[in-house]
C-alpha atoms as a PDB file:
ATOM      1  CA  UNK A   1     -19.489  63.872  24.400  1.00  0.00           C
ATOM      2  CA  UNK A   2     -18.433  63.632  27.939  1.00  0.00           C
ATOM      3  CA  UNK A   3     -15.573  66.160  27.256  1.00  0.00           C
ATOM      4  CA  UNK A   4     -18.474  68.859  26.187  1.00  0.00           C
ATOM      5  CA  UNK A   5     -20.443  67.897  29.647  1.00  0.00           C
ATOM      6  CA  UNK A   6     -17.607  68.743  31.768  1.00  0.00           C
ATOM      7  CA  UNK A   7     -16.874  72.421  29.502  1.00  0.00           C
ATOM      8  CA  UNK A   8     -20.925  73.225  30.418  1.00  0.00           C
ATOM      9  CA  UNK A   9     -20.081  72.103  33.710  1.00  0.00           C
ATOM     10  CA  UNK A  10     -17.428  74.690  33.981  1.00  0.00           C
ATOM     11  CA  UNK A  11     -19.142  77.310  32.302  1.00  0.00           C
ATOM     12  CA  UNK A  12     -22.142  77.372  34.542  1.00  0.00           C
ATOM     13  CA  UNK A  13     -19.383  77.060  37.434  1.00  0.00           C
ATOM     14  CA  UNK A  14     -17.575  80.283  35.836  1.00  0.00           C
ATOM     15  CA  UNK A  15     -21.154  82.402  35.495  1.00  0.00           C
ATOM     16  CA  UNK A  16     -21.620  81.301  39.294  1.00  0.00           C
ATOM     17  CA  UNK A  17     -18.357  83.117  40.016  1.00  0.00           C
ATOM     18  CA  UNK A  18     -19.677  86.671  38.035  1.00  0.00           C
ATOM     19  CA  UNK A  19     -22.731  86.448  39.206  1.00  0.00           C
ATOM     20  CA  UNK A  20     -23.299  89.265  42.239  1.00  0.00           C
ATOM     21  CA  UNK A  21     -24.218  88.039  45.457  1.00  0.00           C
ATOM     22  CA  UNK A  22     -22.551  84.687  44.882  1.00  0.00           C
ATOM     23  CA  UNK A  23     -24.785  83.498  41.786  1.00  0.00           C
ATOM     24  CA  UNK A  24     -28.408  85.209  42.619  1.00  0.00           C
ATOM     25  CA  UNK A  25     -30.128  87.005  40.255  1.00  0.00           C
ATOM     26  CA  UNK A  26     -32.586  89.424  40.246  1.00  0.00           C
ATOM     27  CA  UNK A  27     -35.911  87.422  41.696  1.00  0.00           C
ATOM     28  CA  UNK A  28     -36.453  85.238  44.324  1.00  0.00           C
ATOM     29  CA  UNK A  29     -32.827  84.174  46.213  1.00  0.00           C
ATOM     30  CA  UNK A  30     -30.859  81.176  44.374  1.00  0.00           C
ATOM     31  CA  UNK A  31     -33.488  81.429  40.989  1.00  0.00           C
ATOM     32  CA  UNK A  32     -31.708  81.691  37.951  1.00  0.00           C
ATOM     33  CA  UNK A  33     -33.195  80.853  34.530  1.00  0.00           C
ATOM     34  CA  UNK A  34     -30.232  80.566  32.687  1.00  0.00           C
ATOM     35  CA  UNK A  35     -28.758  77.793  35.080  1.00  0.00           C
ATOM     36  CA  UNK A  36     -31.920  75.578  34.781  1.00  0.00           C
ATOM     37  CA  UNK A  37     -31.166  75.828  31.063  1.00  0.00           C
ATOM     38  CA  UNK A  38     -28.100  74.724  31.340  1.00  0.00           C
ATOM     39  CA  UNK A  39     -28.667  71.891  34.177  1.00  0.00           C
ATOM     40  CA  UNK A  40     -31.352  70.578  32.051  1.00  0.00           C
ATOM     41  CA  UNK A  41     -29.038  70.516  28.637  1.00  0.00           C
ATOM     42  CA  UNK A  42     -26.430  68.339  30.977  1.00  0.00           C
ATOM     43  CA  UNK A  43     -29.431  66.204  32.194  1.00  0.00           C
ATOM     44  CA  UNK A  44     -30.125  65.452  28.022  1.00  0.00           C
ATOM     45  CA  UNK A  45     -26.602  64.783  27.641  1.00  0.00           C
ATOM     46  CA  UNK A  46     -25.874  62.326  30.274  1.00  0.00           C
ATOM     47  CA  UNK A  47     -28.631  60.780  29.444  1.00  0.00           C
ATOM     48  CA  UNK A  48     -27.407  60.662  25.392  1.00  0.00           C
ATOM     49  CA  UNK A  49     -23.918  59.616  27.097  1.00  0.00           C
ATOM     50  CA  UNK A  50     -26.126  56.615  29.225  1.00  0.00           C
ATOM     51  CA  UNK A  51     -27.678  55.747  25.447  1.00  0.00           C
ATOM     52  CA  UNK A  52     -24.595  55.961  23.552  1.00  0.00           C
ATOM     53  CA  UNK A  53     -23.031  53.715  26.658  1.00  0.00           C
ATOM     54  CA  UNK A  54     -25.435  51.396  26.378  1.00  0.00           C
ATOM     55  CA  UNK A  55     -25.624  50.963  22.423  1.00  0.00           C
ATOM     56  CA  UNK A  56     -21.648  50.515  22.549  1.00  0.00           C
ATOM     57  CA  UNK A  57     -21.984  47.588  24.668  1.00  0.00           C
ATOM     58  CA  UNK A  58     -25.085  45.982  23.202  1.00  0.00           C
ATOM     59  CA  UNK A  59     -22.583  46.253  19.668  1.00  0.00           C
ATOM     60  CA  UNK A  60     -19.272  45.142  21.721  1.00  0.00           C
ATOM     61  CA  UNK A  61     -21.455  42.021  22.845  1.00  0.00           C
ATOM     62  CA  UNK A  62     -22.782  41.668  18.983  1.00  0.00           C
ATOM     63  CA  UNK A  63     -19.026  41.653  17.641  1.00  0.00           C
ATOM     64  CA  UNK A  64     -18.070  39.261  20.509  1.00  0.00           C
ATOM     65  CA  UNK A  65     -20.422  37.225  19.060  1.00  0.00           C
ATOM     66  CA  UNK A  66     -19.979  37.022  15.914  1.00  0.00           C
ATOM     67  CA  UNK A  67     -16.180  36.547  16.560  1.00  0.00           C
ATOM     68  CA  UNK A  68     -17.051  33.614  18.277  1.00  0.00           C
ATOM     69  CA  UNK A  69     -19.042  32.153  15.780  1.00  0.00           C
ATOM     70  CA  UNK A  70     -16.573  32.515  12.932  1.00  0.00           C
ATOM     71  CA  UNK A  71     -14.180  31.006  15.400  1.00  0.00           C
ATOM     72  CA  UNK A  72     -16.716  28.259  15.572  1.00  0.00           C
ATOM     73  CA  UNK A  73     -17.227  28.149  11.946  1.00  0.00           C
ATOM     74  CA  UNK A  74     -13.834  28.109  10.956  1.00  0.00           C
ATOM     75  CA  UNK A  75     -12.829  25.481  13.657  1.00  0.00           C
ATOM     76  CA  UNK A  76     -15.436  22.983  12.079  1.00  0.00           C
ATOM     77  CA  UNK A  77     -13.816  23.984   8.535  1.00  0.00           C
ATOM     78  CA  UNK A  78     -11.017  23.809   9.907  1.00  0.00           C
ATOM     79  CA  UNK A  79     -11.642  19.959  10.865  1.00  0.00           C
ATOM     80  CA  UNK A  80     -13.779  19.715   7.508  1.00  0.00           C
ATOM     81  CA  UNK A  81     -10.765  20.658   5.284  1.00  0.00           C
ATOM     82  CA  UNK A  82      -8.308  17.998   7.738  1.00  0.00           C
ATOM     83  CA  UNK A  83     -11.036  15.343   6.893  1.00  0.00           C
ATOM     84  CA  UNK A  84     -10.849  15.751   3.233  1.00  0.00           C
ATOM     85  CA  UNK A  85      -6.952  16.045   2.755  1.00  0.00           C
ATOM     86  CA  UNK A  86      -7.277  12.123   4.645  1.00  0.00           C
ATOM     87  CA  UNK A  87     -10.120  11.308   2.508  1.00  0.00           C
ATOM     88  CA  UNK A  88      -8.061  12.595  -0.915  1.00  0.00           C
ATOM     89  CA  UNK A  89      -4.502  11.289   0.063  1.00  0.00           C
ATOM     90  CA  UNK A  90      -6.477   7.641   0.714  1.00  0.00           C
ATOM     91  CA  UNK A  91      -7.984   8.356  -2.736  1.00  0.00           C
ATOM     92  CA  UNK A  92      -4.955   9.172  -4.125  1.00  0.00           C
ATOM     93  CA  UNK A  93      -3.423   5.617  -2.448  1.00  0.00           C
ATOM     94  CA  UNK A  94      -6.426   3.744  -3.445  1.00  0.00           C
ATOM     95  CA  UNK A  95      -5.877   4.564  -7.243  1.00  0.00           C
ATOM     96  CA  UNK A  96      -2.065   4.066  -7.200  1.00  0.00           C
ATOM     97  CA  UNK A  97      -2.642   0.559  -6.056  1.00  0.00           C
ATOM     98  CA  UNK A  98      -5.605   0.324  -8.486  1.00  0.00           C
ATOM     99  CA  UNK A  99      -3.034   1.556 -11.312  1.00  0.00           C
ATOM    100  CA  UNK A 100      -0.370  -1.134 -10.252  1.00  0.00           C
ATOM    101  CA  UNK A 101      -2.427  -3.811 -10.289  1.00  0.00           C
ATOM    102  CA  UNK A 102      -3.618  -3.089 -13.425  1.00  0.00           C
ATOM    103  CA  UNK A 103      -0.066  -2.497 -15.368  1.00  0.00           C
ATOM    104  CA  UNK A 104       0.133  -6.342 -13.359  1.00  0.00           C
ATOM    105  CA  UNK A 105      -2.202  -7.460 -15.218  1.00  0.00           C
ATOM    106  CA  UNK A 106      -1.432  -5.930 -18.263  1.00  0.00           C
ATOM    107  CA  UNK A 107       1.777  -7.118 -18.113  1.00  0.00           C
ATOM    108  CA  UNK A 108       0.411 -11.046 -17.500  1.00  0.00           C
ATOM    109  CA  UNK A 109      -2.534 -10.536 -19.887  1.00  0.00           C
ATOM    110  CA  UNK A 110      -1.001 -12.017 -23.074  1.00  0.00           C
ATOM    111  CA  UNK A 111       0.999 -15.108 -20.899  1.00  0.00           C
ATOM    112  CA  UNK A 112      -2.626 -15.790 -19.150  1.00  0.00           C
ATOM    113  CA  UNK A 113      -4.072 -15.413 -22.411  1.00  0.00           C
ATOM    114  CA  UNK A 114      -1.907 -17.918 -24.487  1.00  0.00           C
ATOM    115  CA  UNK A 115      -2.552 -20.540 -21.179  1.00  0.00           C
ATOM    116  CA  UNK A 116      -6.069 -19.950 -21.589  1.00  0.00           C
ATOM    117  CA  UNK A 117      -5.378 -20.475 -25.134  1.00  0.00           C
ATOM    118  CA  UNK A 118      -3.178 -23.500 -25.045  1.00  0.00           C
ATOM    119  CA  UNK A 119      -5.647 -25.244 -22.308  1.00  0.00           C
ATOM    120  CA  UNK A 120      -8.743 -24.855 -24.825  1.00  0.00           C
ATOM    121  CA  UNK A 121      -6.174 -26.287 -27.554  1.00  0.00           C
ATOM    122  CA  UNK A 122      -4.988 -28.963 -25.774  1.00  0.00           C
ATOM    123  CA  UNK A 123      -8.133 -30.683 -25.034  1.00  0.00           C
ATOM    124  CA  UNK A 124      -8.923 -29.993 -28.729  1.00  0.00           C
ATOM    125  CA  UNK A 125      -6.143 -31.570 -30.160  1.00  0.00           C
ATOM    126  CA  UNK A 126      -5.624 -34.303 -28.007  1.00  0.00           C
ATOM    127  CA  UNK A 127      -2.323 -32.307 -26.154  1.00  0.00           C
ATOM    128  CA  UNK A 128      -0.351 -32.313 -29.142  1.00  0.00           C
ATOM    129  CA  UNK A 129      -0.075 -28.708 -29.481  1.00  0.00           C
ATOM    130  CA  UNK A 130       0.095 -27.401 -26.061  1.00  0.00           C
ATOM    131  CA  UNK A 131       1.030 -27.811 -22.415  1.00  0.00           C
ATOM    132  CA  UNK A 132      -2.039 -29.849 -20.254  1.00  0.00           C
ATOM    133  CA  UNK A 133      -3.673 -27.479 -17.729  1.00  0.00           C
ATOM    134  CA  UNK A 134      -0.614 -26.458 -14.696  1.00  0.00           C
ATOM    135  CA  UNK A 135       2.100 -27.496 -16.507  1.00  0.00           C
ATOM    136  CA  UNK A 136       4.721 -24.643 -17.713  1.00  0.00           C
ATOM    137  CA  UNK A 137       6.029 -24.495 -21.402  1.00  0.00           C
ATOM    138  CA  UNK A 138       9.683 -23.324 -22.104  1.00  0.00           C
ATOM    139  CA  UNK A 139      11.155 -23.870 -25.087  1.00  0.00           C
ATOM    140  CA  UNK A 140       9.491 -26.746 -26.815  1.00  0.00           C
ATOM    141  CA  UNK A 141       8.818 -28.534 -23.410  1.00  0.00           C
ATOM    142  CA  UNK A 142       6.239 -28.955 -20.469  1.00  0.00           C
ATOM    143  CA  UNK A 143       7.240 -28.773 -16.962  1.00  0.00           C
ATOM    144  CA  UNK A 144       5.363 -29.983 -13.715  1.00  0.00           C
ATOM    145  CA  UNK A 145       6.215 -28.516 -10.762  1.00  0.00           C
ATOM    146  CA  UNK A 146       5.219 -30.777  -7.695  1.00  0.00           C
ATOM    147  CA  UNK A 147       4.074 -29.103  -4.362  1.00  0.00           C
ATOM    148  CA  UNK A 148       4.260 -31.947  -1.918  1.00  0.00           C
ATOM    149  CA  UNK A 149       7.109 -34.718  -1.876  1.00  0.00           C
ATOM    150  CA  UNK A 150       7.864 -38.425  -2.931  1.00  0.00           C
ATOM    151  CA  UNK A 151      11.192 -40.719  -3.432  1.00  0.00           C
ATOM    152  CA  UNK A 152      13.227 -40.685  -6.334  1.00  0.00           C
ATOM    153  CA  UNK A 153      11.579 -43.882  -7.955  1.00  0.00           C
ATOM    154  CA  UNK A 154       8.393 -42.761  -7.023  1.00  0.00           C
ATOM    155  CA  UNK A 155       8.605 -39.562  -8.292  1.00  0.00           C
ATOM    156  CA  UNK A 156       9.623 -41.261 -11.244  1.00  0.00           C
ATOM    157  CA  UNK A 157       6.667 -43.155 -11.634  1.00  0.00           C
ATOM    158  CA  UNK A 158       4.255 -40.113 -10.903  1.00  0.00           C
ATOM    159  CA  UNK A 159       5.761 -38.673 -14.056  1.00  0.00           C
ATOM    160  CA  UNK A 160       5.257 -41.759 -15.818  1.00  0.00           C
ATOM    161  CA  UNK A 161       2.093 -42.064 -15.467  1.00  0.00           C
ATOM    162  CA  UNK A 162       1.781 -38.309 -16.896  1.00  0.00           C
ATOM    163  CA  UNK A 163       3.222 -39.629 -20.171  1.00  0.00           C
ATOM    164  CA  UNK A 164       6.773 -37.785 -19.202  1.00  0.00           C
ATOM    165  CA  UNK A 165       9.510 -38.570 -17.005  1.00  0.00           C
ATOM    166  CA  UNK A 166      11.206 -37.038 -14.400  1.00  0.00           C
ATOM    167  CA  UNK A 167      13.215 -33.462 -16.143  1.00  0.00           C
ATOM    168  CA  UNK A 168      16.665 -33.356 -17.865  1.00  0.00           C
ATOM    169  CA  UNK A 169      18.435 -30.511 -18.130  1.00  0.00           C
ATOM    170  CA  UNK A 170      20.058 -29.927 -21.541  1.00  0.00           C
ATOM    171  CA  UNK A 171      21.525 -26.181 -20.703  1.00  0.00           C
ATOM    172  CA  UNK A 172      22.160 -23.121 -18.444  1.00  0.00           C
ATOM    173  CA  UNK A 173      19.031 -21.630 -19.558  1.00  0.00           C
ATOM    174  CA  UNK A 174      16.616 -24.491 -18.837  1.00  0.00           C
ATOM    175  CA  UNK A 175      18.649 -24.770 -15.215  1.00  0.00           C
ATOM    176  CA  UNK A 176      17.693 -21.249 -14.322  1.00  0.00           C
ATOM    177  CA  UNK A 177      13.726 -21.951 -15.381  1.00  0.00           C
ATOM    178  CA  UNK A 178      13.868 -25.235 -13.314  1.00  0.00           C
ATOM    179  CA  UNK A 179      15.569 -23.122 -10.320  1.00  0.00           C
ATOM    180  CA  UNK A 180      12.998 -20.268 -10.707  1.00  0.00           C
ATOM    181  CA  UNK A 181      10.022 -22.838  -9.968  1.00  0.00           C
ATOM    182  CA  UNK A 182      11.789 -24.642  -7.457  1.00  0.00           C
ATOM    183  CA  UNK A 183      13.924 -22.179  -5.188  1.00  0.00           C
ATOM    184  CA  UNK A 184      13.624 -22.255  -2.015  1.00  0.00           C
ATOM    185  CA  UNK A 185      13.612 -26.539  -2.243  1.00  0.00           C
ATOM    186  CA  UNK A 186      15.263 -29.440  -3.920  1.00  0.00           C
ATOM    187  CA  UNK A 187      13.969 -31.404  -6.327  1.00  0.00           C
ATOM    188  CA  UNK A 188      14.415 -34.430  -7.893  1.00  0.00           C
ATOM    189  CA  UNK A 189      15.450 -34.579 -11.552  1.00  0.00           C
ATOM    190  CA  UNK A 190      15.760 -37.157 -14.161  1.00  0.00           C
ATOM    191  CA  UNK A 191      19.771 -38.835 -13.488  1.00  0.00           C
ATOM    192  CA  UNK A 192      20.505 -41.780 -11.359  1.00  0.00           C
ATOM    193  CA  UNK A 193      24.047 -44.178 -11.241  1.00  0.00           C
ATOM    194  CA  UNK A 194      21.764 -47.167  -9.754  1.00  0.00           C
ATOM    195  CA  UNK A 195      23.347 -49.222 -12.033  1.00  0.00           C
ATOM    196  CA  UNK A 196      26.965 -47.698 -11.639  1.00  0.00           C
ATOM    197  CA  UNK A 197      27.149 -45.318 -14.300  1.00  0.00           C
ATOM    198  CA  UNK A 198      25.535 -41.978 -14.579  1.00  0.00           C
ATOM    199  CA  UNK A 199      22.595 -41.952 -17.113  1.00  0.00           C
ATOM    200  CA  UNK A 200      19.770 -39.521 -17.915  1.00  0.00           C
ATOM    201  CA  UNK A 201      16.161 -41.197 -18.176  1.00  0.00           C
ATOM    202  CA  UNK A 202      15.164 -40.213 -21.538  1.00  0.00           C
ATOM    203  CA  UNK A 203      18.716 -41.746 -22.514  1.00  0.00           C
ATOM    204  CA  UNK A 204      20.803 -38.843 -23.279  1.00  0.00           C
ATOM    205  CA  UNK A 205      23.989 -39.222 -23.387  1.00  0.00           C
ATOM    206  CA  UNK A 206      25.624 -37.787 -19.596  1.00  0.00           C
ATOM    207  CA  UNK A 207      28.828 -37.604 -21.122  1.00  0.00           C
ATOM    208  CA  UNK A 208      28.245 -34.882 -23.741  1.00  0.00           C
ATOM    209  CA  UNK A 209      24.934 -33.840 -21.774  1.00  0.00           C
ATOM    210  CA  UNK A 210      25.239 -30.149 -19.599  1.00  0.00           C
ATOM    211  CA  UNK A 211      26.355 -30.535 -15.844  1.00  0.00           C
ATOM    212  CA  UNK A 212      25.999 -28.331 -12.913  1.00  0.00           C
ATOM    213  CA  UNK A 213      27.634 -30.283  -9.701  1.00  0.00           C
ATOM    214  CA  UNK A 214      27.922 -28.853  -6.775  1.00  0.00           C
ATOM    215  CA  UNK A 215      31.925 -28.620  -5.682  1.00  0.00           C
ATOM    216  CA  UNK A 216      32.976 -31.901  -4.338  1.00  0.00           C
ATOM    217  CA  UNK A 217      29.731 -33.592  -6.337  1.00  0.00           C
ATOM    218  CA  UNK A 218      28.965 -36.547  -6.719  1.00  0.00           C
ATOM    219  CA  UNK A 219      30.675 -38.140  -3.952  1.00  0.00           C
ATOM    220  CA  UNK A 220      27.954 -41.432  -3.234  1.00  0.00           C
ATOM    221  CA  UNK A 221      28.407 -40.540   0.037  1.00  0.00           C
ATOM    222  CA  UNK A 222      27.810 -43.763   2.538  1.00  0.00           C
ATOM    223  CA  UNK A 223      26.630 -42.482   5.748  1.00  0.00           C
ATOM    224  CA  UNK A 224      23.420 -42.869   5.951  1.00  0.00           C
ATOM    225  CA  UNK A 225      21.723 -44.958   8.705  1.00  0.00           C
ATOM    226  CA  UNK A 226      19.866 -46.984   6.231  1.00  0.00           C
ATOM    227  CA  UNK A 227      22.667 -47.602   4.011  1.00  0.00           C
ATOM    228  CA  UNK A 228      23.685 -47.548   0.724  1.00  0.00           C
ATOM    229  CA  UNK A 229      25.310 -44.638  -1.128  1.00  0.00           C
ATOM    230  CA  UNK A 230      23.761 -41.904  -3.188  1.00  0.00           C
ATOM    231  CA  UNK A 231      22.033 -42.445  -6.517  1.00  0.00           C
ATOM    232  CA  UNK A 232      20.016 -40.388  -7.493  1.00  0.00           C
ATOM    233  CA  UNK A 233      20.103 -36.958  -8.183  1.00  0.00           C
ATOM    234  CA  UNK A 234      18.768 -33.211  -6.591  1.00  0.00           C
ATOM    235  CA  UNK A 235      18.881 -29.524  -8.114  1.00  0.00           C
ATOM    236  CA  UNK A 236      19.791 -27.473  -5.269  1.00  0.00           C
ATOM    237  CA  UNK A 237      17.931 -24.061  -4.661  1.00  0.00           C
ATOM    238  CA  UNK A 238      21.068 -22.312  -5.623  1.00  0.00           C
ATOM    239  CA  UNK A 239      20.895 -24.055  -8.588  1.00  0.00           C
ATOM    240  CA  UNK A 240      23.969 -26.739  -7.877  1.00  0.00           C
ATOM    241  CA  UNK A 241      23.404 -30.740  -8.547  1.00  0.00           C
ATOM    242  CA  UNK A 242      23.836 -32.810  -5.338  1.00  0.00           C
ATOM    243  CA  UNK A 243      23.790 -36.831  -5.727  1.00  0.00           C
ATOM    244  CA  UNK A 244      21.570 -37.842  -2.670  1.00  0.00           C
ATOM    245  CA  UNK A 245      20.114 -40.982  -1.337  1.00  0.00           C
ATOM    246  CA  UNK A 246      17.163 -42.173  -3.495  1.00  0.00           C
ATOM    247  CA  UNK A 247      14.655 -42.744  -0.438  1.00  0.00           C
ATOM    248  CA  UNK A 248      14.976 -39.650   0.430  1.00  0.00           C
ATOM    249  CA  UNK A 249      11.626 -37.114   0.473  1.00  0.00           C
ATOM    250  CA  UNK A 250      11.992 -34.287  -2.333  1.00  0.00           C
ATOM    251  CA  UNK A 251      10.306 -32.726  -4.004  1.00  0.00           C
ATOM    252  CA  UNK A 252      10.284 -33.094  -7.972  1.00  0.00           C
ATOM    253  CA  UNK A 253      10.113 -31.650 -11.558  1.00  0.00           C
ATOM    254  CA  UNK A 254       8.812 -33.766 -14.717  1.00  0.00           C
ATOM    255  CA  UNK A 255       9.416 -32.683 -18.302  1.00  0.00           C
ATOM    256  CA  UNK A 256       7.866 -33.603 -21.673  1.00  0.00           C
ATOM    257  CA  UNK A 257       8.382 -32.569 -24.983  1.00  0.00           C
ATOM    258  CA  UNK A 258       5.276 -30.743 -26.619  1.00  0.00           C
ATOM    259  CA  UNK A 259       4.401 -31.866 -30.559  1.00  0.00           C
ATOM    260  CA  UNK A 260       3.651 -29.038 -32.179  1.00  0.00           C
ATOM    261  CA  UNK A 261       2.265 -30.361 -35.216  1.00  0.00           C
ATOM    262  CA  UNK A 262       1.404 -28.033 -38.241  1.00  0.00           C
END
């Protein structure tokens, strides 16, 4: 539009030129109609140029705008879509944990279930069919697993007074149960030589009995300040028999035999 001002512009310039006596009509000196016409057709146009000017900015500044704004928006959905990845990968954590603890206790549900079982039994039937409430049953027997510690004889009499004794071991399998519940500690179990010859307390024979000494074991050493040699008897935590002195503090492990009466 401002290319067809400047060709009026040099049109009226050109008829200037032609025009006899330097541009002057006939009439009055310097009056020409056709010239006002014109002038007054560029006056319309600038002003249409002014308009046109004026609209293009007032719809730069709207685009601006709204350029803005989506940047705005899409910032803040930007942040909103950040926020809920975090929110869906702690979901997604959440349940994993959820779904391994309950394969856990899945996996315990029919071992708690029989102890539930046995506990309601054993008051029942007067503990002849299963194991008293926190003991452990393997194989026919009950196993107490202490948490604090006592002597040899008076670990002894603890189990006793449980109506058991402290635990033999009859085989490689019932050593790695015993070392399961005791690792990372000793513990006392059930064979002394107080009397000079090696005996378990329920009487089996130690001769044709399982053993699992330590290299070098038993060697009653005599060193200690109190005196005396060593007695009694430990399971190591890697599983290995140690005779130790019997006033010692250790741990210990009773054992009885469950009567499982039809």
């Amino acid at each position: 539009m401002a290319k067809d001002f400047q060709d009026i512009q040099q049109l009226d310039s050109e008829d200037n030129e032609h025009q006899p006596g330097g541009g002057e009509g006939p009439g009055p000196r310097g009056h020409n109609p056709r010239r006002g016409d014109r002038l007054c057709v560029g006056a319309q146009l600038q002003e249409e140029l002014r308009i046109l000017k004026e609209n293009f900015s007032h719809f730069s500044n709207g685009v601006l705008l709204e350029i803005r704004t989506l940047g705005s928006h899409g910032s803040s959905a930007s942040h909103q879509l950040t926020s809920l990845e975090a929110k869906l990968e702690k979901q997604q954590r959440d349940l994993k944990a959820d779904h391994a603890a309950l394969l856990l206790h899945l996996k315990h549900f029919p071992m708690d279930l029989r102890i539930l079982t046995c506990q309601m039994a054993f008051f029942q039937s007067n503990g002849t069919q299963c194991c008293p409430p926190n003991w452990l049953e393997y194989e026919g027997s009950c196993y107490w697993f202490s948490r604090s510690g006592k002597t040899w004889e008076e670990a002894d009499g603890y189990c006793q007074l449980e109506s058991a004794h402290l635990v033999v071991i009859n085989s490689r399998e019932e050593q790695k149960f015993i070392v399961q519940h005791t690792n990372p500690f000793n513990a006392w179990i059930g064979l002394t030589d107080s009397e000079g010859t090696w005996k378990w307390v329920d009487g089996t024979d130690y001769q044709q009995s399982y053993k699992n000494w330590a290299a070098t074991q038993p060697d009653d050493w005599q060193g200690h300040e109190v005196g005396g040699g060593e007695d009694c008897v430990v399971v190591q935590a890697n599983g290995r028999w140690n005779d130790n002195f019997c006033k010692q503090v250790q741990r210990w492990v009773c054992e009885m035999r469950l009567n499982i009466t039809a």
